[in-house]
Protein backbone atom coordinates (compact mmCIF):
# COMPACT_ATOMS: atom_id res chain seq x y z
CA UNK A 1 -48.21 -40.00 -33.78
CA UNK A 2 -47.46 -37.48 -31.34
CA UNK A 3 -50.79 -36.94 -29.95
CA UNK A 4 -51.57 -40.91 -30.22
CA UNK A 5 -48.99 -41.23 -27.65
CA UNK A 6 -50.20 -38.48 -25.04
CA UNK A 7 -53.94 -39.70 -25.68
CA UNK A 8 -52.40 -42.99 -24.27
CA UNK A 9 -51.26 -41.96 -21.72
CA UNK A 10 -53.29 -39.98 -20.68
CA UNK A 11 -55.72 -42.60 -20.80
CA UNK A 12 -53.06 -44.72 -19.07
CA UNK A 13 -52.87 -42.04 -15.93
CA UNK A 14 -56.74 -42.07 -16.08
CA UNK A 15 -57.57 -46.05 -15.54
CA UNK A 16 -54.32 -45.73 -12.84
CA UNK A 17 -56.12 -43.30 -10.85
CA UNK A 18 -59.62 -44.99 -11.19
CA UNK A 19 -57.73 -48.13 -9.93
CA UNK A 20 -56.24 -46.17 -6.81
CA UNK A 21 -59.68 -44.51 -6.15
CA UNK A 22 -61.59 -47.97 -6.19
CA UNK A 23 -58.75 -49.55 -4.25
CA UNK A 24 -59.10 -46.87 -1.78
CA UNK A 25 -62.91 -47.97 -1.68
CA UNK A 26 -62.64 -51.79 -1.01
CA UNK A 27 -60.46 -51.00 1.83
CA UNK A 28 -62.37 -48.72 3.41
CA UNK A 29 -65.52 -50.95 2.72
CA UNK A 30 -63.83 -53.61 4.11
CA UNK A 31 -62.70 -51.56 7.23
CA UNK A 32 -66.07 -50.35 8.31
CA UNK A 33 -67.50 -53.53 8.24
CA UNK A 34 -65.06 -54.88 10.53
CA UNK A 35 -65.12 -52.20 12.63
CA UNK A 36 -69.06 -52.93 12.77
CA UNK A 37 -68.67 -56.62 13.25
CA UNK A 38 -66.39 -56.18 16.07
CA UNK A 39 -69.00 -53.52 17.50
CA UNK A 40 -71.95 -55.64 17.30
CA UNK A 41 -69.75 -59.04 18.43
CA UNK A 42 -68.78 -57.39 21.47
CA UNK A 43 -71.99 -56.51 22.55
CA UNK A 44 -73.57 -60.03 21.67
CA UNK A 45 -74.79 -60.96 24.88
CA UNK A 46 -77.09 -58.02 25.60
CA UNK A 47 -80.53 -58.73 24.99
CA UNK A 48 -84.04 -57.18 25.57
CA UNK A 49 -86.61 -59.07 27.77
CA UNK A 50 -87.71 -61.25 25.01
CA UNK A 51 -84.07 -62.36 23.85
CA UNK A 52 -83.67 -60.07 21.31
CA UNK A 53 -79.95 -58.18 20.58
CA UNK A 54 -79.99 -54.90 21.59
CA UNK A 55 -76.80 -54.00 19.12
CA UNK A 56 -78.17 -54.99 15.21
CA UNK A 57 -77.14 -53.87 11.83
CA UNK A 58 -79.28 -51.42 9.95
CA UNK A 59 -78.71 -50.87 6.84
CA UNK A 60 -76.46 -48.52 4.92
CA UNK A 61 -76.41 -44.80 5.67
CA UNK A 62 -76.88 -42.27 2.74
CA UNK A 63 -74.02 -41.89 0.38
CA UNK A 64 -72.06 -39.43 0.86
CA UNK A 65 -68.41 -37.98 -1.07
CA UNK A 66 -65.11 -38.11 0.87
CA UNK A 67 -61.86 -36.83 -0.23
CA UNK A 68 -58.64 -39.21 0.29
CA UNK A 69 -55.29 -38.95 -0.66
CA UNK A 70 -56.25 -41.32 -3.55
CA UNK A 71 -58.81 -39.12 -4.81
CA UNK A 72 -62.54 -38.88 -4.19
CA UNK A 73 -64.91 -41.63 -3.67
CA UNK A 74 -68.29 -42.23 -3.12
CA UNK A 75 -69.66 -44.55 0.14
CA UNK A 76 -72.28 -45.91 1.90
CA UNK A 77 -70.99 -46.78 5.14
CA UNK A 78 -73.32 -49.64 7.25
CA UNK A 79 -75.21 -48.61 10.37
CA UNK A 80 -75.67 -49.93 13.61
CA UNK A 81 -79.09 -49.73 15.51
CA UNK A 82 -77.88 -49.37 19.06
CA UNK A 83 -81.28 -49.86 21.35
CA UNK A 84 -79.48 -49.55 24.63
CA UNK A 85 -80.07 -46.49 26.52
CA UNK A 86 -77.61 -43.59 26.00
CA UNK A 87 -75.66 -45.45 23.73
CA UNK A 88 -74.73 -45.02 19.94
CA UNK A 89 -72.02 -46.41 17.65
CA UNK A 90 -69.88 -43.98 15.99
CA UNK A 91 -67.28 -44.45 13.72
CA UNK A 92 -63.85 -43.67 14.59
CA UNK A 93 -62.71 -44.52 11.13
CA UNK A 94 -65.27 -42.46 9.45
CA UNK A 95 -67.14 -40.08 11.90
CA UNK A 96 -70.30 -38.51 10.64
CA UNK A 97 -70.04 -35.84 8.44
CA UNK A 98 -66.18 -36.23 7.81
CA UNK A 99 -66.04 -35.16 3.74
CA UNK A 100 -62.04 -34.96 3.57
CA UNK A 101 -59.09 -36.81 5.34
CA UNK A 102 -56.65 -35.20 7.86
CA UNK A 103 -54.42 -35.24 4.47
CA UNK A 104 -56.54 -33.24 2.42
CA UNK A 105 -56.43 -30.73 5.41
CA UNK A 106 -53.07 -30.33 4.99
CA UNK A 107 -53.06 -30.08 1.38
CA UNK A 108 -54.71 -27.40 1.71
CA UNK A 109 -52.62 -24.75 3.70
CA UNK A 110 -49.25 -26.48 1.82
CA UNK A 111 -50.67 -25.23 -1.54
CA UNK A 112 -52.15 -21.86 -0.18
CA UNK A 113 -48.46 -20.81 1.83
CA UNK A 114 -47.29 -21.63 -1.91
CA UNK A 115 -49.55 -18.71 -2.92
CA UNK A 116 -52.15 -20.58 -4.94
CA UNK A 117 -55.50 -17.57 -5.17
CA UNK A 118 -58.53 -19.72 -3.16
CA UNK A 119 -60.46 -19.21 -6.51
CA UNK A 120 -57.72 -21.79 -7.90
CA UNK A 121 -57.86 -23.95 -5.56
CA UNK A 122 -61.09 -25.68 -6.83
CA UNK A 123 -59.24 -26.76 -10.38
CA UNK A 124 -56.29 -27.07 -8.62
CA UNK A 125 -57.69 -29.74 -6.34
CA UNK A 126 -59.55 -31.48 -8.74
CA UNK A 127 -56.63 -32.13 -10.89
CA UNK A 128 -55.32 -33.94 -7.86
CA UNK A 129 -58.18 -35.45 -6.68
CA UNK A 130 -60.61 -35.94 -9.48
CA UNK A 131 -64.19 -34.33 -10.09
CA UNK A 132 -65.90 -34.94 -6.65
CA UNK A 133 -63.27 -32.87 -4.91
CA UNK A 134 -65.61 -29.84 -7.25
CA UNK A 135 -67.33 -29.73 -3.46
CA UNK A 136 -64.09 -27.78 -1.71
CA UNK A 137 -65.45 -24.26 -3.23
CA UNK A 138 -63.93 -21.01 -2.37
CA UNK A 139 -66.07 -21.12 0.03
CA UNK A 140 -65.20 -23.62 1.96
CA UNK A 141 -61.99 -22.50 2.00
CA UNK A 142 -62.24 -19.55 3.52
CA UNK A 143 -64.62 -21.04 5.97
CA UNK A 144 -61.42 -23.62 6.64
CA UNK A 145 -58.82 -21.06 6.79
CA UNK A 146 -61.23 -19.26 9.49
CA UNK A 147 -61.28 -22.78 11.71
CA UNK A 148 -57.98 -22.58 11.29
CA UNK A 149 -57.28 -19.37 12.40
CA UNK A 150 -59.79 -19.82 15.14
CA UNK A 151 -57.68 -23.35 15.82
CA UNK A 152 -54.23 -21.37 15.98
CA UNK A 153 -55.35 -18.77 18.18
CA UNK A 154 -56.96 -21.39 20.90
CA UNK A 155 -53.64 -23.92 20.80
CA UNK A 156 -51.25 -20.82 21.55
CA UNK A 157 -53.05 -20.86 24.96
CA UNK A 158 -52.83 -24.18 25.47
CA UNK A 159 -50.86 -25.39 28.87
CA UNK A 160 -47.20 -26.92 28.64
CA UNK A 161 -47.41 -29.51 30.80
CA UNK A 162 -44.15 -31.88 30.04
CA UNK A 163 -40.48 -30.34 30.97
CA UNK A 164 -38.86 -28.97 27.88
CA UNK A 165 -34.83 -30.36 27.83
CA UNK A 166 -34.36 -28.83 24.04
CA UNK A 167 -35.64 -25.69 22.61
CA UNK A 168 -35.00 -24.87 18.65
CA UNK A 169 -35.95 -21.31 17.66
CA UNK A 170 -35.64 -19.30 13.97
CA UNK A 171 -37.61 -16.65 12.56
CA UNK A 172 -39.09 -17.60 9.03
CA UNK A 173 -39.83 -14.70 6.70
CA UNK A 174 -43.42 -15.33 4.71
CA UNK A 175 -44.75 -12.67 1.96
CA UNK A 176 -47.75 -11.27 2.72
CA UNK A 177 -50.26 -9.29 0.35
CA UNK A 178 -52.16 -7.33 3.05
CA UNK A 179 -50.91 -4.40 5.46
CA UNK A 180 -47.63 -2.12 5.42
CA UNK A 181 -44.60 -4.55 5.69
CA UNK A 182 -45.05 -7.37 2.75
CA UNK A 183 -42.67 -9.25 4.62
CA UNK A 184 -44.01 -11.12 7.83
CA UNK A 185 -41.25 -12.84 9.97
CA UNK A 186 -42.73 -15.85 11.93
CA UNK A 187 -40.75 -16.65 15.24
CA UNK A 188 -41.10 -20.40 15.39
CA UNK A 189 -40.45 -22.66 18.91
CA UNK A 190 -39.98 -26.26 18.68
CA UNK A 191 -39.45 -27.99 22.23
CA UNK A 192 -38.24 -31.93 22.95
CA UNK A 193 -40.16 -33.32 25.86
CA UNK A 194 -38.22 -35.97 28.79
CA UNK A 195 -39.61 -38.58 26.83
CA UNK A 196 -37.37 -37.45 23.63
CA UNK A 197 -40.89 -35.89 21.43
CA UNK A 198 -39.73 -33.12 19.43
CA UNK A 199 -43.09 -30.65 20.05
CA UNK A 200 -44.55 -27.30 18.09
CA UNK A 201 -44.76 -24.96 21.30
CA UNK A 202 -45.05 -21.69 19.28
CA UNK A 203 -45.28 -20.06 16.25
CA UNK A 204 -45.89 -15.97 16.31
CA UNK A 205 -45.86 -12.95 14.18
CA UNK A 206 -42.88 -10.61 14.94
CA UNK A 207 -41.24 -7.63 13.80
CA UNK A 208 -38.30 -9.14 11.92
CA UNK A 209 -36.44 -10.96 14.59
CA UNK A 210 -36.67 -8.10 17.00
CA UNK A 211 -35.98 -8.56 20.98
CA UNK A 212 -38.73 -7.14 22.10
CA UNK A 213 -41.29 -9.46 19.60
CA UNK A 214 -38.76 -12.48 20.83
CA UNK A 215 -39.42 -11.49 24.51
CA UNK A 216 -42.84 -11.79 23.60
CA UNK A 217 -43.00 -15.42 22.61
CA UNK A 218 -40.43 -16.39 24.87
CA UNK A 219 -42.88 -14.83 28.14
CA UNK A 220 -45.85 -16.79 26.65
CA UNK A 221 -44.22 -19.86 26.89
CA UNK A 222 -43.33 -19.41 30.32
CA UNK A 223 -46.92 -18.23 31.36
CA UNK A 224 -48.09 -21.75 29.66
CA UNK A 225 -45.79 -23.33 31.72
CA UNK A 226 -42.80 -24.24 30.16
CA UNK A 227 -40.29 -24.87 32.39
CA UNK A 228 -36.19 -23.31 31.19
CA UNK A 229 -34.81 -25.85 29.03
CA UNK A 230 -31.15 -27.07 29.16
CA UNK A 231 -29.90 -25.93 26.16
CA UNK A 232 -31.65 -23.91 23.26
CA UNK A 233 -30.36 -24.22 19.91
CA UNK A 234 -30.93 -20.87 17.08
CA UNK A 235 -28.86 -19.06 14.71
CA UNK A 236 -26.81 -15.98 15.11
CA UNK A 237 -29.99 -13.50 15.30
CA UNK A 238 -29.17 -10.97 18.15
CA UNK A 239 -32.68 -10.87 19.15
CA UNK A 240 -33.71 -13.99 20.30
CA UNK A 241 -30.28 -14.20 22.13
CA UNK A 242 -31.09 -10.76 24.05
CA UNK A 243 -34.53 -11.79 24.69
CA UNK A 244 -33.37 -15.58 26.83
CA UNK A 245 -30.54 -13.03 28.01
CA UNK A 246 -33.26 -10.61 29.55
CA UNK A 247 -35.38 -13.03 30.67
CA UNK A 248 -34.75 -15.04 34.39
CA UNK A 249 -36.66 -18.17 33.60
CA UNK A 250 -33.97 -19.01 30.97
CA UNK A 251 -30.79 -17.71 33.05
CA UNK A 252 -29.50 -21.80 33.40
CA UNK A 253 -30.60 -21.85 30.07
CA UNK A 254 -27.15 -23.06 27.92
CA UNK A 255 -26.67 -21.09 24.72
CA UNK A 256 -26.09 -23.15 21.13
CA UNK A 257 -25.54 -22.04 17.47
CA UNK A 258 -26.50 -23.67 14.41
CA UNK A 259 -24.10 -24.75 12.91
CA UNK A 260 -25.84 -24.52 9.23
CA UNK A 261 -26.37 -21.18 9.68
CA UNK A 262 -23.30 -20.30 10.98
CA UNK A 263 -21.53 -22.31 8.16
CA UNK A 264 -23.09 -20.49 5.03
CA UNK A 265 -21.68 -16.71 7.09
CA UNK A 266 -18.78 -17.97 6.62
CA UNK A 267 -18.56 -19.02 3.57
CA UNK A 268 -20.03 -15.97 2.18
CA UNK A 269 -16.95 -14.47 3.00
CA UNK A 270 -14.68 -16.71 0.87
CA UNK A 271 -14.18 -16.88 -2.59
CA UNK A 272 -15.93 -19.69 -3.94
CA UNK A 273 -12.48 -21.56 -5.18
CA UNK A 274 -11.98 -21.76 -1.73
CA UNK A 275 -15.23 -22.77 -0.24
CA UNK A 276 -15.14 -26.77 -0.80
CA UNK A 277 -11.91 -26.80 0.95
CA UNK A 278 -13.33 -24.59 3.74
CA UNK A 279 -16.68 -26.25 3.77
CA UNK A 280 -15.01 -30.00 4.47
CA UNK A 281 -12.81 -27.71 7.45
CA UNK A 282 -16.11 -26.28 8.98
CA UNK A 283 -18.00 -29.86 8.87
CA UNK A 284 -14.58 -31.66 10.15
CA UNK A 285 -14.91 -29.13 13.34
CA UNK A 286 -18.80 -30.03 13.64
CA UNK A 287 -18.45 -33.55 13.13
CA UNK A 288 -15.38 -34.12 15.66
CA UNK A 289 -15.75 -36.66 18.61
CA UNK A 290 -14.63 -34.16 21.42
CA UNK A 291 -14.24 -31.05 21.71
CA UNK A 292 -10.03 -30.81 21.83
CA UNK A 293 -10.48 -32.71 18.31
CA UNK A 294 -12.68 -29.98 17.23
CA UNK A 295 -10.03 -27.19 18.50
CA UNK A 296 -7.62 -28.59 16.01
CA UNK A 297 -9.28 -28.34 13.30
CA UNK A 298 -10.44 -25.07 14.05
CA UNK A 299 -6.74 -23.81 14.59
CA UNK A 300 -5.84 -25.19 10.63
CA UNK A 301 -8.56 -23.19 9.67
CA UNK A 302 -7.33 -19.78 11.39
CA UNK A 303 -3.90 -20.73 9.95
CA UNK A 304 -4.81 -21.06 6.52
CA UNK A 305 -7.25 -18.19 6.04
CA UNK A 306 -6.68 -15.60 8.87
CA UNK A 307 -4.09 -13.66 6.35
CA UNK A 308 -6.48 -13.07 3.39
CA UNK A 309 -9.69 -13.68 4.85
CA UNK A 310 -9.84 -12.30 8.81
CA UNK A 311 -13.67 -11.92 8.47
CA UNK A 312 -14.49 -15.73 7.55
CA UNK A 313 -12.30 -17.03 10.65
CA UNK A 314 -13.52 -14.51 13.47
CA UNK A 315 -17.02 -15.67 12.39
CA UNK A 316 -15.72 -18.87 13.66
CA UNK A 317 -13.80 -17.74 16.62
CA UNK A 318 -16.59 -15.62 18.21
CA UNK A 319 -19.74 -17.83 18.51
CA UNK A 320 -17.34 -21.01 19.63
CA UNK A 321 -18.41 -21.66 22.95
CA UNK A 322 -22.20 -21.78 21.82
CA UNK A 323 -21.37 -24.03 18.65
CA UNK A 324 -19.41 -26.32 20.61
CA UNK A 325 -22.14 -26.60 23.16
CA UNK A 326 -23.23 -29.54 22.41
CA UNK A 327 -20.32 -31.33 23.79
CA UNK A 328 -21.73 -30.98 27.01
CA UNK A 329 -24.54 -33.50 26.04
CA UNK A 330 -24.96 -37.42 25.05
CA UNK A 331 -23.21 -37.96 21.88
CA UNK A 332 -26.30 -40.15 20.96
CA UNK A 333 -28.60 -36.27 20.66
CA UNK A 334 -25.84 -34.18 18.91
CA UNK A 335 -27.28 -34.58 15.77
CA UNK A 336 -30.53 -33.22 16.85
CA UNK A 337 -27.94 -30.38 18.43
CA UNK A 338 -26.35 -29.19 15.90
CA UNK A 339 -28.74 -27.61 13.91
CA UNK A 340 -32.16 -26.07 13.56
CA UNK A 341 -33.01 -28.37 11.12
CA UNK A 342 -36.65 -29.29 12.32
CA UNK A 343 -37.58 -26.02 11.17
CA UNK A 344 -35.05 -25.48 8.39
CA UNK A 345 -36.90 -28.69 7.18
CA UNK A 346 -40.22 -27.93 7.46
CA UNK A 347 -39.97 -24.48 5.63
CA UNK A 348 -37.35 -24.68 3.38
CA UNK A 349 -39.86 -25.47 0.36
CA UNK A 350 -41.92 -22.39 1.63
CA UNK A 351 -38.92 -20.15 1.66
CA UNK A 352 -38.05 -20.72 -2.07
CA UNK A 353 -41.59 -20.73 -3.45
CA UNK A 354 -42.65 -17.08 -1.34
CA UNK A 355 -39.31 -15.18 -3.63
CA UNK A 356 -41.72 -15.60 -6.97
CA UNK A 357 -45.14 -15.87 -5.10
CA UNK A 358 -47.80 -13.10 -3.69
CA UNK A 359 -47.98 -14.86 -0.27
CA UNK A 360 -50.55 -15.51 1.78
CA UNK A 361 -53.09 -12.62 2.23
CA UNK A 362 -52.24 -11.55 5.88
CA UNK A 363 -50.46 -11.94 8.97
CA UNK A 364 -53.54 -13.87 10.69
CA UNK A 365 -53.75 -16.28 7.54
CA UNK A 366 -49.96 -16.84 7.14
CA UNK A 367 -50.02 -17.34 10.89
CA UNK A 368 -52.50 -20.05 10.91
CA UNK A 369 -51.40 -21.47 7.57
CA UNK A 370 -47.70 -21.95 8.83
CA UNK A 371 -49.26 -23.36 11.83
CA UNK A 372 -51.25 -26.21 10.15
CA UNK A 373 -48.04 -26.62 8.11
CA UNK A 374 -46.08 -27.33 11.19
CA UNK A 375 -48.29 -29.33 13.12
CA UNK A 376 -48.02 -31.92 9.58
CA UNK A 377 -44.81 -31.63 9.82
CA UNK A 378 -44.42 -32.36 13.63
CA UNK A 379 -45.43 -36.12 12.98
CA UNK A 380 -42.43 -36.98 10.90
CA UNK A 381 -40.31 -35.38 13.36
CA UNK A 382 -37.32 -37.84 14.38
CA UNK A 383 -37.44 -38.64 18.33
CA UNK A 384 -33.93 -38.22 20.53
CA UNK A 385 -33.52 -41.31 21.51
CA UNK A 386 -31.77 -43.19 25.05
CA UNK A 387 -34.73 -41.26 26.49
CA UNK A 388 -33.26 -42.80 29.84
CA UNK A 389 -29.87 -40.20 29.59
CA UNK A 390 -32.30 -37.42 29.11
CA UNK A 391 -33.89 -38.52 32.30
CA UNK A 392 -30.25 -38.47 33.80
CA UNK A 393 -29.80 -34.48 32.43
CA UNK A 394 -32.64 -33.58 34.37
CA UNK A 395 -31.60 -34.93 37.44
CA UNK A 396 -28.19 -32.97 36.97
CA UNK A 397 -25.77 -35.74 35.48
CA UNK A 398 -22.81 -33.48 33.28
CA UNK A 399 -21.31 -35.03 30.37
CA UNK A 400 -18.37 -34.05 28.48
CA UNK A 401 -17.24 -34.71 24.70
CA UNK A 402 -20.61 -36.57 24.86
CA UNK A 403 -19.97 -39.03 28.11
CA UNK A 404 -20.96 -38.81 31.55
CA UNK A 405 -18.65 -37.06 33.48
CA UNK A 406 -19.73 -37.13 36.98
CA UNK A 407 -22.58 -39.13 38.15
CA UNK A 408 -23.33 -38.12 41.31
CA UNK A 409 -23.81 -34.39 41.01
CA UNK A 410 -27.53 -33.72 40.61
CA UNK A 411 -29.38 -30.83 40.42
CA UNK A 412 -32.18 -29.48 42.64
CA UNK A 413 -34.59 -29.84 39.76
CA UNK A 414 -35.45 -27.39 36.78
CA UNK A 415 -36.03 -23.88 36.93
């Protein structure tokens, strides 16, 4: 009876995905020929010297396989004879020679910074995406992964053109199988724009979290030319601190802890009967609406556990300045403040999953892989909104407990 039932369903998951696959077909079907009746309508009017259209259908191109999120289908996508000099139809919705979506790409370095072997990706992609994905070999993967390397190394030259207001930095430790140290630690830089766009501006092996590797990333920025943001948000790691200290571009550069990170030091230093209590303390002090409110509570928290537990409370008492930082800002961006969180986020999968896994073969590949991750990631990244009071920051408007405080002090510009 047993197996009745799972031959069912099976069946049952079978027909579903067949019915998503030829879904996926009609639509694109459907989509091309728009796109090529739009082409052809727009270009209606020119004619050869005996009255004939210059822009015509031709056929159907060869079919070819293409790998979509719904699995893989087969199409033959229509033509367009274009006789007018220099000019050819291509499709932007299908481009020649396209075989896999933009989602497939990032399938691909998800499952490998999860530490699947390439030989497994093959099975492991067909499982998902049904026999025709049998194409994506191991050899095409490691021709990918090279692209991507190839891709990594060209964007971390790329210019920064748009002033940076917010800069998020943590180091994110990835398992590698190649070389001495088996434990890579990639400095990641995320930047929001004037126009409130939360960016990927770097992402760079290091040695641990190390000063000297954070002065590093922090001088190639500058050299692309990113301009010293306002405030820069990052855990309690000494080294990226001493690198913005070093470093003159960043010297009007505002310090600002994370106040995630700083909240699980502190609770590692209480007994866990006491950490709910302490825990709904430390959030009441992030969470305040100014920054006397916050003061409070932080003075009931030094009051009930500076006797027995010094440790937890000078955690607390020492990085205050740079967790109440944000303060200084529009209450409507503190929650972007607070925390690290677009990078928490984005990794915090990876960060279980490398503790049982090999890891990605070397620094170059886990590089590039965390990179491809990331830029996936970046498109689901929330924008900072009233983009016009970030406008007002960089003209040199100060705000306190999250209002304006003076409007008519500017600065001279950005450093």
């Amino acid at each position: 009876m047993l197996n009745l039932v799972n031959k069912d369903l099976h069946s049952f998951q079978s027909s579903l995905d067949e019915i998503a696959r030829q879904g996926a077909l009609k639509v694109l079907c459907h989509a091309l020929s728009l796109e090529v009746d739009e082409y052809i309508a727009e270009h209606a009017q020119e004619r050869d010297e005996n009255g004939h259209r210059l822009v015509v259908r031709n056929g159907r191109s060869k079919p070819r396989t293409v790998s979509l999120g719904a699995g893989t289908i087969e199409i033959e996508a229509p033509r367009v004879n274009d006789k007018r000099p220099g000019e050819k139809f291509t499709s932007s919705i299908l481009p020649p020679y396209l075989r896999r979506s933009p989602n497939i790409e990032s399938l691909i370095p998800v499952l490998y910074l999860r530490g699947l072997s390439t030989n497994d990706f093959q099975e492991a992609l067909v499982s998902i995406l049904g026999e025709g994905a049998k194409g994506l070999s191991p050899s095409v993967i490691v021709s990918l992964k090279r692209s991507w390397e190839s891709e990594f190394e060209q964007w971390m030259r790329q210019p920064i053109t748009e002033p940076i207001v917010y800069l998020w930095a943590d180091g994110v430790n990835v398992k590698v199988r190649l070389g001495e140290d088996k434990r890579l630690c990639l400095l990641v830089v995320i930047g929001a724009t004037e126009s409130g766009q939360k960016r990927l501006l770097a992402v760079s092996p290091g040695y641990r979290e190390s000063t000297d590797s954070w002065k590093i990333v922090l001088r190639s920025l500058i050299d692309r030319g990113m301009t010293s943001p306002l405030l820069a948000i990052a855990d309690g790691a000494l080294g990226f601190w001493a690198a913005l200290e070093e470093l003159e571009a960043f010297k009007t550069t505002k310090p600002a802890r994370c106040w995630v990170h700083k909240i699980a030091n502190v609770l590692n230093d209480l007994p866990k009967r006491l950490q709910a209590q302490a825990k709904g303390l430390l959030h009441e002090m992030m969470y305040s609406s100014t920054k006397s409110d916050a003061e409070i509570v932080r003075k009931q928290f030094a009051d009930g556990f500076s006797a027995k537990f010094p440790k937890a409370v000078e955690k607390v008492q020492t990085d205050w300045k740079e967790l109440t930082a944000f303060f200084d800002f529009p209450a409507e961006h503190w929650h972007h403040l607070r925390t690290t969180n677009p990078i928490e986020s984005a990794f915090a999968t990876v960060k279980l999953r490398t503790k049982i896994t090999k890891g990605a073969g070397s620094t170059a590949t886990a590089s590039a892989m965390a990179f491809k991750l990331l830029q996936q990631a970046e498109k689901r990244w929330r924008k900072i909104k009233s983009v016009e009071k970030i406008r007002d920051l960089l003209n040199g408007v100060e705000y306190r407990d999250g209002i304006v405080l003076d409007t008519s002090s500017h600065r001279g510009g950005v450093a």
